[in-house]
C-alpha atoms as a PDB file:
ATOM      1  CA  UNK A   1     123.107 164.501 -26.159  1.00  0.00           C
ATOM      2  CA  UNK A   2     125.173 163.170 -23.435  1.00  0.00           C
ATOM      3  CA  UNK A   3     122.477 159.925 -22.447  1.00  0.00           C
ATOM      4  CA  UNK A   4     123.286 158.973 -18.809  1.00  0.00           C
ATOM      5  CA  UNK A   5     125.038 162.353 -17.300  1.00  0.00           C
ATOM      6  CA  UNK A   6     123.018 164.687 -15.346  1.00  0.00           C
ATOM      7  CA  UNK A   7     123.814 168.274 -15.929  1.00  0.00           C
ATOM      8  CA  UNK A   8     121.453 169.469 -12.507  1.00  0.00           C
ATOM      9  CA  UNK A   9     122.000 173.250 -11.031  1.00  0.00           C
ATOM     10  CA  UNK A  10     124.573 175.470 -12.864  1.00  0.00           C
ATOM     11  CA  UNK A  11     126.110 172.458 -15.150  1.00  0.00           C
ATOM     12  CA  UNK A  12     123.119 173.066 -17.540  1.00  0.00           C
ATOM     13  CA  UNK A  13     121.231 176.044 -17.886  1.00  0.00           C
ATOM     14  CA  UNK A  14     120.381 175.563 -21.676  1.00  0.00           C
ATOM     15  CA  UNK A  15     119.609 172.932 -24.452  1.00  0.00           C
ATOM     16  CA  UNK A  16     119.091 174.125 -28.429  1.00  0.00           C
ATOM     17  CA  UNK A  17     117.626 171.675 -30.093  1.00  0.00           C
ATOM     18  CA  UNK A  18     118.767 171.861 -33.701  1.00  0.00           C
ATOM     19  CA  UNK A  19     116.231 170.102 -36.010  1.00  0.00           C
ATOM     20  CA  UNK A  20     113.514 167.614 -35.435  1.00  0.00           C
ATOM     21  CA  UNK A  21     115.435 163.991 -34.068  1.00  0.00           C
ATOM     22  CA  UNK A  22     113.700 161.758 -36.227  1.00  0.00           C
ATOM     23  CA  UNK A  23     114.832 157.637 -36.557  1.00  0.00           C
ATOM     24  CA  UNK A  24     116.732 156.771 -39.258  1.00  0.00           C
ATOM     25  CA  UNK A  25     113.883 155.443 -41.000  1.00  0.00           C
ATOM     26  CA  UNK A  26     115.924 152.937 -43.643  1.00  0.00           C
ATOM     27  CA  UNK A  27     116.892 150.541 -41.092  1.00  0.00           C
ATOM     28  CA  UNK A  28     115.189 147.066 -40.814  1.00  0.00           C
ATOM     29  CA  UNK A  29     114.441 146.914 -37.676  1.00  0.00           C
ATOM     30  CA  UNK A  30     112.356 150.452 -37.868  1.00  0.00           C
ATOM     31  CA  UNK A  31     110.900 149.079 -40.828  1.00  0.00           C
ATOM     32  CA  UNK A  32     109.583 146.135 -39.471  1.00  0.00           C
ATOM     33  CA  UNK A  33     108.214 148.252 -35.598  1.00  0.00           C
ATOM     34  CA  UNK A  34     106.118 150.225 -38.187  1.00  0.00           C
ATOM     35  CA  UNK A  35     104.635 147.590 -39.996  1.00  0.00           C
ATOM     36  CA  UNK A  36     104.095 145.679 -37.169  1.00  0.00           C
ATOM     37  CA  UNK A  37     102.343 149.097 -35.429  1.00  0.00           C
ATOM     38  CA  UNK A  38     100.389 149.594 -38.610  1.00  0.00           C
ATOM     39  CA  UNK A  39      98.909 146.150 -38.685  1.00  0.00           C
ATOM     40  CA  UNK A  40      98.566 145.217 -35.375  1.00  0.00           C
ATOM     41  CA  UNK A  41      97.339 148.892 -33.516  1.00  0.00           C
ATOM     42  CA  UNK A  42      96.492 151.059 -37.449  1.00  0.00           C
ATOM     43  CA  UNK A  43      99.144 153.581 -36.179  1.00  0.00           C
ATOM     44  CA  UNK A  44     101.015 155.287 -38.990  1.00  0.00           C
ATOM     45  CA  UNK A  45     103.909 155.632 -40.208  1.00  0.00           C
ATOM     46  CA  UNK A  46     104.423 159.162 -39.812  1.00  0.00           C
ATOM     47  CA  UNK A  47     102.774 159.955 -36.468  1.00  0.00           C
ATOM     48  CA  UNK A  48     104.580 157.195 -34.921  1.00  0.00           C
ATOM     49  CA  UNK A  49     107.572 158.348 -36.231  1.00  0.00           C
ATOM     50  CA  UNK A  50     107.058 162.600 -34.975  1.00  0.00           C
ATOM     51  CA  UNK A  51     105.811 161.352 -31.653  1.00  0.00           C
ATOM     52  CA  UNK A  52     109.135 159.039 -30.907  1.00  0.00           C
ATOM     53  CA  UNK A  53     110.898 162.299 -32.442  1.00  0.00           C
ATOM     54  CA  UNK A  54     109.127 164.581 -29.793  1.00  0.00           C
ATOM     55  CA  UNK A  55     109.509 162.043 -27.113  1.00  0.00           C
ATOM     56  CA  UNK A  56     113.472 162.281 -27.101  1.00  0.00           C
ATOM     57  CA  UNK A  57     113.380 165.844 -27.979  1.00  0.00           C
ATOM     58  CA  UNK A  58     110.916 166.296 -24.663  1.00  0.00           C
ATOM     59  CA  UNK A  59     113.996 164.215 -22.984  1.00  0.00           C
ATOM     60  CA  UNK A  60     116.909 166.804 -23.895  1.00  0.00           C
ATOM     61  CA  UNK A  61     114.311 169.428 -22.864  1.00  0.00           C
ATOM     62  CA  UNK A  62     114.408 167.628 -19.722  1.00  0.00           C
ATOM     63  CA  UNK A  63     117.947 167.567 -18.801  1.00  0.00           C
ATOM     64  CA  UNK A  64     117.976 171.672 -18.130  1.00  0.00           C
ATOM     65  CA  UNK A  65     115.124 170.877 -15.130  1.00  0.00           C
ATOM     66  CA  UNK A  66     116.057 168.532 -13.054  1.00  0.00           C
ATOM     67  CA  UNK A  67     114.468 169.780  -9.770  1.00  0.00           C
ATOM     68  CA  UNK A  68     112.259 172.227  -8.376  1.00  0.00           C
ATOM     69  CA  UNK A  69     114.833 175.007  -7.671  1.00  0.00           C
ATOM     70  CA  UNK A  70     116.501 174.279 -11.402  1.00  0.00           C
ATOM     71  CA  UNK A  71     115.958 176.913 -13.866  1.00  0.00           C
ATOM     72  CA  UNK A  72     117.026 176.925 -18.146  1.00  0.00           C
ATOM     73  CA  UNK A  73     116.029 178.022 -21.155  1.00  0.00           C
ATOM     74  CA  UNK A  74     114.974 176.045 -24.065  1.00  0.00           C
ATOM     75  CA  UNK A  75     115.851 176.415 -27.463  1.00  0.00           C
ATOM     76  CA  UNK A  76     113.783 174.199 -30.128  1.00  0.00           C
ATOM     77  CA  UNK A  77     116.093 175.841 -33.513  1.00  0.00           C
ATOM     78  CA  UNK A  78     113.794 174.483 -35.584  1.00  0.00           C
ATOM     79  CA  UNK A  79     110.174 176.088 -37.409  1.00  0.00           C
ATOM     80  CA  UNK A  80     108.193 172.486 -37.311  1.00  0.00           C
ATOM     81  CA  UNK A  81     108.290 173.263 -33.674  1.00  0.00           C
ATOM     82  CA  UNK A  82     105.722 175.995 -34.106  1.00  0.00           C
ATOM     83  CA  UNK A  83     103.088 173.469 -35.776  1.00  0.00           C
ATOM     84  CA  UNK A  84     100.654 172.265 -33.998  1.00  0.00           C
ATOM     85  CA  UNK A  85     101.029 168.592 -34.713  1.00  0.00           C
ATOM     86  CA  UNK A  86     104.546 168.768 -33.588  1.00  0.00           C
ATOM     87  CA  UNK A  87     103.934 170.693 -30.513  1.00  0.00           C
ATOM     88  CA  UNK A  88     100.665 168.819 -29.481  1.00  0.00           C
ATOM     89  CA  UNK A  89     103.180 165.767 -29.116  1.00  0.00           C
ATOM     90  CA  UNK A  90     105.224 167.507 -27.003  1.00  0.00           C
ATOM     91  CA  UNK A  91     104.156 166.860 -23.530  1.00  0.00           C
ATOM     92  CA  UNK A  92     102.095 169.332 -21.096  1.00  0.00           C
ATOM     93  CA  UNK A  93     104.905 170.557 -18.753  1.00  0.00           C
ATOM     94  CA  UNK A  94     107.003 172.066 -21.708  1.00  0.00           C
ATOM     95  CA  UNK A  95     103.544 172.764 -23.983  1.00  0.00           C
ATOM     96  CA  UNK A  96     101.997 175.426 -21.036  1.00  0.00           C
ATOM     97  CA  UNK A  97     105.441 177.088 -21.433  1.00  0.00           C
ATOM     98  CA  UNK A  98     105.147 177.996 -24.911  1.00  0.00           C
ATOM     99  CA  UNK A  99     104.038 181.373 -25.702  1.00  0.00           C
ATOM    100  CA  UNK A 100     102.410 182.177 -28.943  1.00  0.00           C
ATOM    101  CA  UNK A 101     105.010 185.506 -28.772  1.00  0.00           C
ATOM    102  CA  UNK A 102     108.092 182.769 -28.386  1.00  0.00           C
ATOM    103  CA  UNK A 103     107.274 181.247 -32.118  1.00  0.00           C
ATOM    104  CA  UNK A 104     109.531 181.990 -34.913  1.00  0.00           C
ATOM    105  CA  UNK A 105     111.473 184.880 -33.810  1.00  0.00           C
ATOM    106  CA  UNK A 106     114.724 185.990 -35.233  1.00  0.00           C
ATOM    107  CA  UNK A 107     118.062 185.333 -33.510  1.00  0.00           C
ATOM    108  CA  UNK A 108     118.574 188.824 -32.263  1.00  0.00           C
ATOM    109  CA  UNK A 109     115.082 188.566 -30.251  1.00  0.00           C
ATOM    110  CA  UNK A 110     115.712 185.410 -29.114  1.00  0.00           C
ATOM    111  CA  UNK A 111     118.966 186.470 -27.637  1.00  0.00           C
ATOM    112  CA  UNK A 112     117.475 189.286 -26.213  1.00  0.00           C
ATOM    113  CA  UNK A 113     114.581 187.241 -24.520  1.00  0.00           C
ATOM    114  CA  UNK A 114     117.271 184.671 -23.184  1.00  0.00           C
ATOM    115  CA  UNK A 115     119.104 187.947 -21.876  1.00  0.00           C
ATOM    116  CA  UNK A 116     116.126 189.382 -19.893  1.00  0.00           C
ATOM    117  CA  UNK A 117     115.116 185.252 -18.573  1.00  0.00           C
ATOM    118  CA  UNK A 118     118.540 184.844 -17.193  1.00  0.00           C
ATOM    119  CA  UNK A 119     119.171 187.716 -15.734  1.00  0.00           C
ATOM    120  CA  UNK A 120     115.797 187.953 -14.104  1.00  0.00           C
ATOM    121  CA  UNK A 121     116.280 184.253 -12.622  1.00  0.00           C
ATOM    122  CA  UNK A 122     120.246 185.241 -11.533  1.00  0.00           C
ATOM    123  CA  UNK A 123     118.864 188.113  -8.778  1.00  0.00           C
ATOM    124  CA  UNK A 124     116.783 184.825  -6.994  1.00  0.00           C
ATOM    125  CA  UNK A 125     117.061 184.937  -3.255  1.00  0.00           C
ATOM    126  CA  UNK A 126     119.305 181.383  -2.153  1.00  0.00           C
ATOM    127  CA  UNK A 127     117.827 178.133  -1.904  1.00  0.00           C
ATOM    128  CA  UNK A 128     117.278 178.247   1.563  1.00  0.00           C
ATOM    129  CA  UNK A 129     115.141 181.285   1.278  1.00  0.00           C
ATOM    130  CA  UNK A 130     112.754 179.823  -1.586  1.00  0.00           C
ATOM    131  CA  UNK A 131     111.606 177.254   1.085  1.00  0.00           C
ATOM    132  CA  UNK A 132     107.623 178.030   1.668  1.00  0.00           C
ATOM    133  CA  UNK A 133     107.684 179.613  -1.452  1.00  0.00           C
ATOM    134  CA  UNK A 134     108.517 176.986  -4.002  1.00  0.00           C
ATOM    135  CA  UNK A 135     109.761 174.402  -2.022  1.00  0.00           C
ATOM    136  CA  UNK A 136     107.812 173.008   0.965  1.00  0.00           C
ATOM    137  CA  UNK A 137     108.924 173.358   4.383  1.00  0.00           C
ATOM    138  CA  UNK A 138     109.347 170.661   7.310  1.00  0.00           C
ATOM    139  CA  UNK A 139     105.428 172.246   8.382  1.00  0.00           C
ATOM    140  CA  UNK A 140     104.621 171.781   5.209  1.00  0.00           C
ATOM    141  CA  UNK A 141     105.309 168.363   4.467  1.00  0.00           C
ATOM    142  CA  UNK A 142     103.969 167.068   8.215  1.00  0.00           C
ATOM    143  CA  UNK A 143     101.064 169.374   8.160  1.00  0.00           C
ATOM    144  CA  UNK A 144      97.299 168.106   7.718  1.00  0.00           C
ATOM    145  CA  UNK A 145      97.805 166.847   3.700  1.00  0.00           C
ATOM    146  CA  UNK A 146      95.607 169.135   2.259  1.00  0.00           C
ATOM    147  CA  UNK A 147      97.402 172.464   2.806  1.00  0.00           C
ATOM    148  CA  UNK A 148      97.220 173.757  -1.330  1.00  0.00           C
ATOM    149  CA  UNK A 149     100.673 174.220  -3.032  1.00  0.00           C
ATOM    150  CA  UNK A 150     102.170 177.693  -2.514  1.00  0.00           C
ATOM    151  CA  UNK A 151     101.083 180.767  -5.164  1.00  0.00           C
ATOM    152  CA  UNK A 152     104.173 180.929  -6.053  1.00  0.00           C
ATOM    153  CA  UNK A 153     106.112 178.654  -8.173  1.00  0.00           C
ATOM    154  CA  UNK A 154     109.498 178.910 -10.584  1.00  0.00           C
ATOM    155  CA  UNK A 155     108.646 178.835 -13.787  1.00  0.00           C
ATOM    156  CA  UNK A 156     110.931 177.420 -16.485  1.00  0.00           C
ATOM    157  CA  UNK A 157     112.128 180.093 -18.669  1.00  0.00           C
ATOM    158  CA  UNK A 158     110.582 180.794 -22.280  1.00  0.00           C
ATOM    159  CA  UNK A 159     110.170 178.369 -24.791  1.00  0.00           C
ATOM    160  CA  UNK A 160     111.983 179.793 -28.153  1.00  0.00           C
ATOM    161  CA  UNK A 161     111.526 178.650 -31.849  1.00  0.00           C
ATOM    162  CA  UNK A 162     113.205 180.957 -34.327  1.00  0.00           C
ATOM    163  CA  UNK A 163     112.055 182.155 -37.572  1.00  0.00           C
ATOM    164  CA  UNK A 164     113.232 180.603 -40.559  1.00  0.00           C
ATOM    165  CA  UNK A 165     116.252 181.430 -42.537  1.00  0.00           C
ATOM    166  CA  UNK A 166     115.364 184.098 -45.442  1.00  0.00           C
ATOM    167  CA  UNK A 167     111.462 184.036 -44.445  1.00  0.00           C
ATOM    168  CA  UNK A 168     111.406 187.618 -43.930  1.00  0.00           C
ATOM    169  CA  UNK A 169     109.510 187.591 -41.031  1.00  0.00           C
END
């Protein structure tokens, strides 16, 4: 992934995550972080290792939703993402997004899921209509503080993790 350029509003409206981004875990420098993790704070190996893997695979996640009024879909091409010890790692904004239905589905359904997201999210009224609905207005912001957040928010669009190759399923 492109670290360092922001790809806000219609320069990103998707990231597929191909595989799980895991440290090259022969280098010396790894070696000796782990050790020192495993001695110092008993953290091992391998759970230091998937949550550092989730954390910058929670960061390309990030670059589709930049703002309130931004709007992607997220593709994790990959079947460990269905486990739970993979996706507990993941954190809460992208976790309450995935939908039991969105775990290992075949190309053609995803396709046909990211079909019906986009074109649902393309007939949104302008920006300066959403304000008061899920942006706040000048009222809003200057009001009395305690005014709850409005019903109605945009909601990133479905979390997708395909089936795997010649599963059958």
């Amino acid at each position: 992934v492109a670290e360092g350029i922001d790809f806000d509003r219609h320069y990103g409206r998707a990231v597929i995550i191909l595989g799980i981004p895991f440290q090259y875990t022969l280098s010396k420098i790894l070696k000796a972080r782990l050790e020192y993790m495993k001695e110092k704070y008993q953290i091992d190996e391998g759970d230091f290792l998937t949550f550092d893997a989730m954390r910058q695979a929670s960061q390309c996640m990030g670059r589709v939703i930049r703002s309130k009024t931004d709007y992607g879909l997220m593709i994790l091409a990959d079947q460990r993402y269905s486990r739970t010890d993979k996706r507990s790692k993941l954190p809460n904004w992208i976790r309450k997004h995935i939908k039991d239905a969105h775990l290992n589905m075949s190309t053609d359904m995803c396709v046909s899921q990211a079909k019906e997201f986009l074109s649902a999210v393309s007939n949104k009224e302008p920006f300066e209509h959403q304000i008061g609905s899920i942006l706040l207005s000048l009222e809003d912001i200057q009001g009395d503080g305690i005014t709850r957040a409005p019903d109605v928010l945009l909601k990133p669009g479905p979390m997708i993790v395909p089936k795997e190759r010649g599963s059958g399923k």
